[in-house]
N, C-alpha and C. Protein backbone atom coordinates (compact mmCIF):
# COMPACT_ATOMS: atom_id res chain seq x y z
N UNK A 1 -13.24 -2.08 12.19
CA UNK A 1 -11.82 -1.81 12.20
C UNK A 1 -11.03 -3.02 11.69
N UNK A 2 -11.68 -4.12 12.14
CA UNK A 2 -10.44 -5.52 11.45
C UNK A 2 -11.18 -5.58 10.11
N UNK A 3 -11.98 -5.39 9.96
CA UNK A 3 -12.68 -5.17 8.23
C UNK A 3 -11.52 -4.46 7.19
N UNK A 4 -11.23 -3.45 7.78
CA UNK A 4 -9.98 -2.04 7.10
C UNK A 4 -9.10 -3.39 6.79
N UNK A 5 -8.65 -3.79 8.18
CA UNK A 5 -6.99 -4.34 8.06
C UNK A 5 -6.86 -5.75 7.73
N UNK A 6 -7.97 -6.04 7.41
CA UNK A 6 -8.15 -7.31 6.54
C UNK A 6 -8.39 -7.24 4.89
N UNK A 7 -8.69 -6.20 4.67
CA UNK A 7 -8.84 -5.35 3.17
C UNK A 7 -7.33 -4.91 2.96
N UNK A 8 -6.96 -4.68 3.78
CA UNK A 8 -5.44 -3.51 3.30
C UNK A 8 -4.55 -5.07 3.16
N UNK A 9 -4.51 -6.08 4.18
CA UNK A 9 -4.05 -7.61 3.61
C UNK A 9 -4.46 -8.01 2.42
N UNK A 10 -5.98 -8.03 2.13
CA UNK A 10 -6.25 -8.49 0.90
C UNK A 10 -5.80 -7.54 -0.17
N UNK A 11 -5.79 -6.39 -0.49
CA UNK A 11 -4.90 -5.30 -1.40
C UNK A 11 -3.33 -6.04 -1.53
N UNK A 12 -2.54 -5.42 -0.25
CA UNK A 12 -1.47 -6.06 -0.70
C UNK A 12 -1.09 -7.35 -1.07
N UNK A 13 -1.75 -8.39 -0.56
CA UNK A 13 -1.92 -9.51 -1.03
C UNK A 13 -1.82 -9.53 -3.25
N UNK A 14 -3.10 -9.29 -3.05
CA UNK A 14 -3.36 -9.13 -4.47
C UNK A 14 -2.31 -8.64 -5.52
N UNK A 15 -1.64 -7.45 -5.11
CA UNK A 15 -0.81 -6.40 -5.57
C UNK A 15 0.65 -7.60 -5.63
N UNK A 16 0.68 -7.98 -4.45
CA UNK A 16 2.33 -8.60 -4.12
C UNK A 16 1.87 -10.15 -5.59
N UNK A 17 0.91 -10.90 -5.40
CA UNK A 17 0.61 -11.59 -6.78
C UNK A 17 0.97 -11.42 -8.07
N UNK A 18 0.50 -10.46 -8.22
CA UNK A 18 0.40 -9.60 -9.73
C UNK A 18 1.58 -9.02 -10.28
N UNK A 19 2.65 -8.63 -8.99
CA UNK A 19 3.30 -7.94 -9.55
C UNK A 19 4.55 -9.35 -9.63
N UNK A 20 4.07 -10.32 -8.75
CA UNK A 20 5.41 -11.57 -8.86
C UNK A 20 4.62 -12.20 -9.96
N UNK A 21 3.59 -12.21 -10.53
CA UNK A 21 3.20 -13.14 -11.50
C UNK A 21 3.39 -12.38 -12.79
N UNK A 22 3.59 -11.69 -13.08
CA UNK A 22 3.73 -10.46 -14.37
C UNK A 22 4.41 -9.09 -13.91
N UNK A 23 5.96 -9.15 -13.87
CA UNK A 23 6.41 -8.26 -12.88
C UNK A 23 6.82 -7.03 -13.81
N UNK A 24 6.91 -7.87 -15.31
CA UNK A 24 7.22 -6.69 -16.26
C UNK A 24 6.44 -6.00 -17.12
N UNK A 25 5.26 -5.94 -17.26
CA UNK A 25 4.03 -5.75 -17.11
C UNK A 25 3.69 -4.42 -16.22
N UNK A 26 3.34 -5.22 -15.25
CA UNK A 26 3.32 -3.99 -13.77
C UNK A 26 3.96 -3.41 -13.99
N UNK A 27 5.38 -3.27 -14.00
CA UNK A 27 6.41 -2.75 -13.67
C UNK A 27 6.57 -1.52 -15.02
N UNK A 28 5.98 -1.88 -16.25
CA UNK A 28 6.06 -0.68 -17.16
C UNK A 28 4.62 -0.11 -17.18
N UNK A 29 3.22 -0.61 -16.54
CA UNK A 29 2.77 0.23 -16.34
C UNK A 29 2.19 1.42 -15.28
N UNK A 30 3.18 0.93 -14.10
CA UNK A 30 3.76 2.10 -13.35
C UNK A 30 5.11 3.28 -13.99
N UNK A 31 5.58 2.78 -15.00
CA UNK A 31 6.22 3.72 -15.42
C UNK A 31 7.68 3.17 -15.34
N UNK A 32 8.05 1.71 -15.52
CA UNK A 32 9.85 1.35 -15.58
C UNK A 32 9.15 0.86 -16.82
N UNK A 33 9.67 1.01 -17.70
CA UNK A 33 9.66 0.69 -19.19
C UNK A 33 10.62 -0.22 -19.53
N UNK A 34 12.02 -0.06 -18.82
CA UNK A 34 12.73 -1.05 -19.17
C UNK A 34 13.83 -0.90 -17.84
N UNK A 35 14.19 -2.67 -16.80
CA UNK A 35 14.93 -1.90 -15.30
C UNK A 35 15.97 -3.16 -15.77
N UNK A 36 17.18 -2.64 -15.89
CA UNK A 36 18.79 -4.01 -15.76
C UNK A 36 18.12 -4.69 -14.76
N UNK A 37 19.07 -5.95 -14.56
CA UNK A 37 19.21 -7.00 -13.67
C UNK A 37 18.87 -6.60 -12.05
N UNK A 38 19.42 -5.71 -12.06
CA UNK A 38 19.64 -5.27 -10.25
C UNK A 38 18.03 -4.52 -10.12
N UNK A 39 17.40 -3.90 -11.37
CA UNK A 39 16.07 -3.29 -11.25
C UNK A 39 14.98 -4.20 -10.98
N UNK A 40 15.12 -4.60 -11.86
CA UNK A 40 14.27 -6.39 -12.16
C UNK A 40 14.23 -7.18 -10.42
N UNK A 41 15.36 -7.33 -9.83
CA UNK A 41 14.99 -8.03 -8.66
C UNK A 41 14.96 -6.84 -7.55
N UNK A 42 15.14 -6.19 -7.54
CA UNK A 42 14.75 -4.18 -6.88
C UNK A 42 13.13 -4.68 -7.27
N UNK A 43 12.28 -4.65 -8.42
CA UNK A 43 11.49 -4.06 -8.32
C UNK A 43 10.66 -5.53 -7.65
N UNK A 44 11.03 -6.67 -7.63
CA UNK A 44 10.43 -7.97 -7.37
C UNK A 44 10.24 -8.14 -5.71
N UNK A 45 11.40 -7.26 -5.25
CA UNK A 45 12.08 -7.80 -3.99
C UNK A 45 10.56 -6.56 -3.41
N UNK A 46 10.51 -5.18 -3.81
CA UNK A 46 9.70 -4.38 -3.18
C UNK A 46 8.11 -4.70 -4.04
N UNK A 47 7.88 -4.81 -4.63
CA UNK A 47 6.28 -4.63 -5.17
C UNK A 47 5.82 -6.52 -4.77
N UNK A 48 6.94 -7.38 -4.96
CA UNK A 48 6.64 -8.56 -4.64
C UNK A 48 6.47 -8.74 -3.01
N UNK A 49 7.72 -8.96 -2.63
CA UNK A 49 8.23 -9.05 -1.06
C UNK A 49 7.75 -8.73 -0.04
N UNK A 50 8.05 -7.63 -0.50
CA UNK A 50 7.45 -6.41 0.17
C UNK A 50 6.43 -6.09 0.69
N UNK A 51 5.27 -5.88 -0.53
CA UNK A 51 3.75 -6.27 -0.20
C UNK A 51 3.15 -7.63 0.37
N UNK A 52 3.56 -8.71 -0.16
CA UNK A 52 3.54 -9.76 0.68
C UNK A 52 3.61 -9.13 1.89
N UNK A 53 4.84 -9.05 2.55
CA UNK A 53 5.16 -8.59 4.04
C UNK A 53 3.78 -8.04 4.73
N UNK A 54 3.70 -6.97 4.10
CA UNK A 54 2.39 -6.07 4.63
C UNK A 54 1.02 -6.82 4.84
N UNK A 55 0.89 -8.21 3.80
CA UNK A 55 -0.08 -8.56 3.85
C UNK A 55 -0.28 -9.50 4.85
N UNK A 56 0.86 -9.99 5.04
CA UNK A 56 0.92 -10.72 6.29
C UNK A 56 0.74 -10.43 7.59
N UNK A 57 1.60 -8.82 7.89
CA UNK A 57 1.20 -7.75 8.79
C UNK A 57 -0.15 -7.27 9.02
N UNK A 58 -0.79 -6.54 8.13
CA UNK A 58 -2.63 -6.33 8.17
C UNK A 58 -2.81 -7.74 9.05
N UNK A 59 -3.24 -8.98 7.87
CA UNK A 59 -3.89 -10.18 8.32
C UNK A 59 -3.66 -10.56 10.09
N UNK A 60 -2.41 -10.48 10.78
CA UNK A 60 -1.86 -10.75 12.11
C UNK A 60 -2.43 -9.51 12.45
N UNK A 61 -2.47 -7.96 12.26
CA UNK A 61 -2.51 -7.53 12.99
C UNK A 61 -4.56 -7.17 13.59
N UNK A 62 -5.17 -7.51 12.31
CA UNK A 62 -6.90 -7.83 12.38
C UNK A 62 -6.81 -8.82 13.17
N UNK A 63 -6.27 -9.94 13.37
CA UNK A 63 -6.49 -10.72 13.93
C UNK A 63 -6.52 -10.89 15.91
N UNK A 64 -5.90 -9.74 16.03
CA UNK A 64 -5.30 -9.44 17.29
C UNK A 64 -6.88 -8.44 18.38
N UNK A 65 -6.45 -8.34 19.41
CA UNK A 65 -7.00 -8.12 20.23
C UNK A 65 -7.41 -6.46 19.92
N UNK A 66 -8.57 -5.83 20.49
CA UNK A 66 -8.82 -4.10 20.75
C UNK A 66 -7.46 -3.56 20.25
N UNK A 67 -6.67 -3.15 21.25
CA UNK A 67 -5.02 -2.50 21.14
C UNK A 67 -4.35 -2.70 20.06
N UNK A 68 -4.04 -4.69 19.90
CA UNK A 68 -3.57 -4.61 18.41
C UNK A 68 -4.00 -3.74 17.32
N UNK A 69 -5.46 -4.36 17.20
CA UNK A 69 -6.21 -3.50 15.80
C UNK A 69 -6.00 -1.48 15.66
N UNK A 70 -6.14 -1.06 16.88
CA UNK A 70 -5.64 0.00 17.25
C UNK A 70 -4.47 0.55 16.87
N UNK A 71 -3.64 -0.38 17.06
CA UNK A 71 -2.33 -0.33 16.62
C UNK A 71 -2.02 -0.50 15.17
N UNK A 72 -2.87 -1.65 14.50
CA UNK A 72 -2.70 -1.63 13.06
C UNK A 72 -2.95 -0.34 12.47
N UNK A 73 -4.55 0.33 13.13
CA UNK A 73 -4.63 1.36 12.88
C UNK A 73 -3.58 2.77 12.59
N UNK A 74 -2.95 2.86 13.70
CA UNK A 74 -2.18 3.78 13.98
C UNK A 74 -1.17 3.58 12.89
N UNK A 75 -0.55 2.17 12.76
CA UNK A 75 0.66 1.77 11.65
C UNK A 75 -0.06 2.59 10.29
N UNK A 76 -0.89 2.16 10.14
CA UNK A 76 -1.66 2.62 8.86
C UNK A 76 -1.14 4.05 8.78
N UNK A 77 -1.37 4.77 9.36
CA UNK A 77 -1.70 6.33 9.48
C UNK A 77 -0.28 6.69 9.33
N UNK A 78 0.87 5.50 9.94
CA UNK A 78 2.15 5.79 9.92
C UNK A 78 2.62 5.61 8.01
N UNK A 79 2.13 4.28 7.36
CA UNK A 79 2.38 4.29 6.12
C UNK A 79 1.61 4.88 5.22
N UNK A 80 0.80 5.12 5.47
CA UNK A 80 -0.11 5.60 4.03
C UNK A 80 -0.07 7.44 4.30
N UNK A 81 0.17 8.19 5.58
CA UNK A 81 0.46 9.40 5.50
C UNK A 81 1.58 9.31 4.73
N UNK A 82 3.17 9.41 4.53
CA UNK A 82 4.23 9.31 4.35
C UNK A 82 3.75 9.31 2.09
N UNK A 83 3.01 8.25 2.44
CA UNK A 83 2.94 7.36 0.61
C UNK A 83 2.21 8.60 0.18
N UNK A 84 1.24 9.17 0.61
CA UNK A 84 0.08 10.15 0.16
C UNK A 84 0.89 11.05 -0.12
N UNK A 85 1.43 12.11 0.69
CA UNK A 85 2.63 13.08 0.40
C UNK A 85 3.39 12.83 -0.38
N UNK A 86 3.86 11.87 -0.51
CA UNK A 86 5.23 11.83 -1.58
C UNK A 86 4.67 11.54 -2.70
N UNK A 87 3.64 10.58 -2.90
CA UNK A 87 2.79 10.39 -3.90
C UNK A 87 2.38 11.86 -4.41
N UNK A 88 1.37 12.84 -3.97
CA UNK A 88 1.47 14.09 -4.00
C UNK A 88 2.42 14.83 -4.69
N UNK A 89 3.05 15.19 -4.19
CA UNK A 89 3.98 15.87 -4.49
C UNK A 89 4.90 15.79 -5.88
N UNK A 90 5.40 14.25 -5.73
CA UNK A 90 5.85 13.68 -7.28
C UNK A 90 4.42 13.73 -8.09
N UNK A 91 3.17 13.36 -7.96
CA UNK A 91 2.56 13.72 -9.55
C UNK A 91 2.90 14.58 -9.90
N UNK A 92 2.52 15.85 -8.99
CA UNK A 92 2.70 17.16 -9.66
C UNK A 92 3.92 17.42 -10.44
N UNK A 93 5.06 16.66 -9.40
CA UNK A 93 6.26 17.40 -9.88
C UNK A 93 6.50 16.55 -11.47
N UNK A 94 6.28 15.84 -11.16
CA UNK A 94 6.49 14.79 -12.75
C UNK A 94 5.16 14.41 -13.49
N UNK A 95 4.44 15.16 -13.76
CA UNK A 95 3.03 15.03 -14.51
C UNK A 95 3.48 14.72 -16.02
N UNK A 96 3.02 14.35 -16.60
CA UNK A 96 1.49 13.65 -16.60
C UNK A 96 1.99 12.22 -15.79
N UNK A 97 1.21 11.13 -15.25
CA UNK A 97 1.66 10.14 -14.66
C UNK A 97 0.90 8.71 -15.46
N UNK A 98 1.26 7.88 -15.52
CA UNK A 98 0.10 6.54 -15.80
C UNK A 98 -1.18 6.46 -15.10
N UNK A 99 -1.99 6.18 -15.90
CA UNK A 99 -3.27 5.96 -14.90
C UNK A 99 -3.09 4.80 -14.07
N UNK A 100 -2.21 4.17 -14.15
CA UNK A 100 -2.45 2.87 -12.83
C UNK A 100 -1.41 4.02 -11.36
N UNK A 101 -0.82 4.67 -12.14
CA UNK A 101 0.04 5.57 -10.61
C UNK A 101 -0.79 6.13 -10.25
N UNK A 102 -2.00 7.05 -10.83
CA UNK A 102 -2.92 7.61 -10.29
C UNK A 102 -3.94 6.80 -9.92
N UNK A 103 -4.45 5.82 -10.24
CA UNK A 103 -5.38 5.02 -9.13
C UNK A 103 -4.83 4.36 -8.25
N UNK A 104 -3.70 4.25 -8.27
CA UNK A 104 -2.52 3.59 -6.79
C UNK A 104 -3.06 4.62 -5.47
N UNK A 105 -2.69 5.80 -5.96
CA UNK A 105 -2.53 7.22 -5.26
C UNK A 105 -3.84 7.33 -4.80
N UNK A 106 -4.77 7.45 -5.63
CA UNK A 106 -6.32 7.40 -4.85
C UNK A 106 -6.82 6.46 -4.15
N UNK A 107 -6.43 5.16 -4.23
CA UNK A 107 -6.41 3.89 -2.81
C UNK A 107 -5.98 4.20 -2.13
N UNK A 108 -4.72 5.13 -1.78
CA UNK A 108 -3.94 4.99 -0.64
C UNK A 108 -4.47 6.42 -0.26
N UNK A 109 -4.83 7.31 -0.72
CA UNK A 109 -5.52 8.42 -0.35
C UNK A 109 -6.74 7.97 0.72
N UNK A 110 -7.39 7.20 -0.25
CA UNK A 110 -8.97 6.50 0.75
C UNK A 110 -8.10 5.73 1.74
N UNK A 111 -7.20 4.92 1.59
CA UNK A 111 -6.90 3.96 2.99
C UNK A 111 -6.39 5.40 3.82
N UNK A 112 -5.66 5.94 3.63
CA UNK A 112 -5.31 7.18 4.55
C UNK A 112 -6.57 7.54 5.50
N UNK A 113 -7.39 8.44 4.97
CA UNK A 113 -8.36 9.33 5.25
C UNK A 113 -9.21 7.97 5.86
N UNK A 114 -9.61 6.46 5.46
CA UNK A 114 -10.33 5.58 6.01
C UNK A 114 -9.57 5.11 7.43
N UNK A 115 -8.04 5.20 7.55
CA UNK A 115 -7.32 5.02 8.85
C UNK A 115 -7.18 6.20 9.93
N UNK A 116 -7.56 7.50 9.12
CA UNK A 116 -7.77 8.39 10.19
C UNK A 116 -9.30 8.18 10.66
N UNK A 117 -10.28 7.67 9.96
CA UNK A 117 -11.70 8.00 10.40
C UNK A 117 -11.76 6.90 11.41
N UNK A 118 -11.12 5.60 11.36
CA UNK A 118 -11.16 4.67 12.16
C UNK A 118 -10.23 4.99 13.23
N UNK A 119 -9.56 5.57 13.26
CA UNK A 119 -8.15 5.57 14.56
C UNK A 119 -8.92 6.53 15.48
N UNK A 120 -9.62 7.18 14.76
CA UNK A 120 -10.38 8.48 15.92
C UNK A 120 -11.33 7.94 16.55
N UNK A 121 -12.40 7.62 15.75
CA UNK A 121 -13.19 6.61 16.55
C UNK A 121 -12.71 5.35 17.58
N UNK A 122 -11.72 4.66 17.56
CA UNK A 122 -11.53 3.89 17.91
C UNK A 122 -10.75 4.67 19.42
N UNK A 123 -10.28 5.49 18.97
CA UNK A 123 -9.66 6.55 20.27
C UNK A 123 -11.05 6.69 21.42
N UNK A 124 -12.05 7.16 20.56
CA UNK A 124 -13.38 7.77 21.27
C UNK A 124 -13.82 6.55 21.91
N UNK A 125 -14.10 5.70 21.57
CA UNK A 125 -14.79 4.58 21.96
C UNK A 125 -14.23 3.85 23.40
């Protein structure tokens, strides 16, 4: 279980890097091709910031006791259900998509379905 939430740190970790080290880059091949001033630090403040944040969150929350990790668990199930659906829903509705949106969508699909297989077990146990 702190394996998951030390991976989902190292993901966002990685992600929050990449997207502050080459933000326009990333940023057109998720699909902004071109974002004004206010987009540009919009998209820095969330793909940068943002993920940072999370990665900091995972890392503290693996680090923590039974309950914590439990709890990271549960958080999980709280963000990556929500991302999967909407993710969902917009491919379809706006197809065709970039292949980096569609392998976004299939990580967070597996972290989904990998935070329900762990939250249950961890319930059982």
């Amino acid at each position: 279980m702190k394996a998951y939430l030390y991976f989902n740190a190292a993901i966002y970790a990685v992600f929050a890097l990449w997207c502050t080290v080459s933000p326009w880059r990333t940023a057109a091949a998720v699909g902004y091709p071109a974002l004004d001033a206010g987009g540009r630090s919009e998209y820095l403040v969330v793909y940068g910031g943002l993920q940072l944040g999370l990665a900091l969150i995972f890392a503290l929350l693996a680090r923590g006791d039974k309950a914590l990790v439990q709890f990271g668990l549960l958080a999980s199930l709280c963000l990556y259900g929500p991302l999967v659906l909407y993710r969902a829903i917009t491919v379809a509705r706006f197809w065709p998509q970039p292949p980096l949106t569609i392998a976004v969508g299939v990580l967070e699909t597996g972290l989904l379905a990998a935070a329900a297989l762990l939250y249950v077990r961890a319930r059982g146990a």
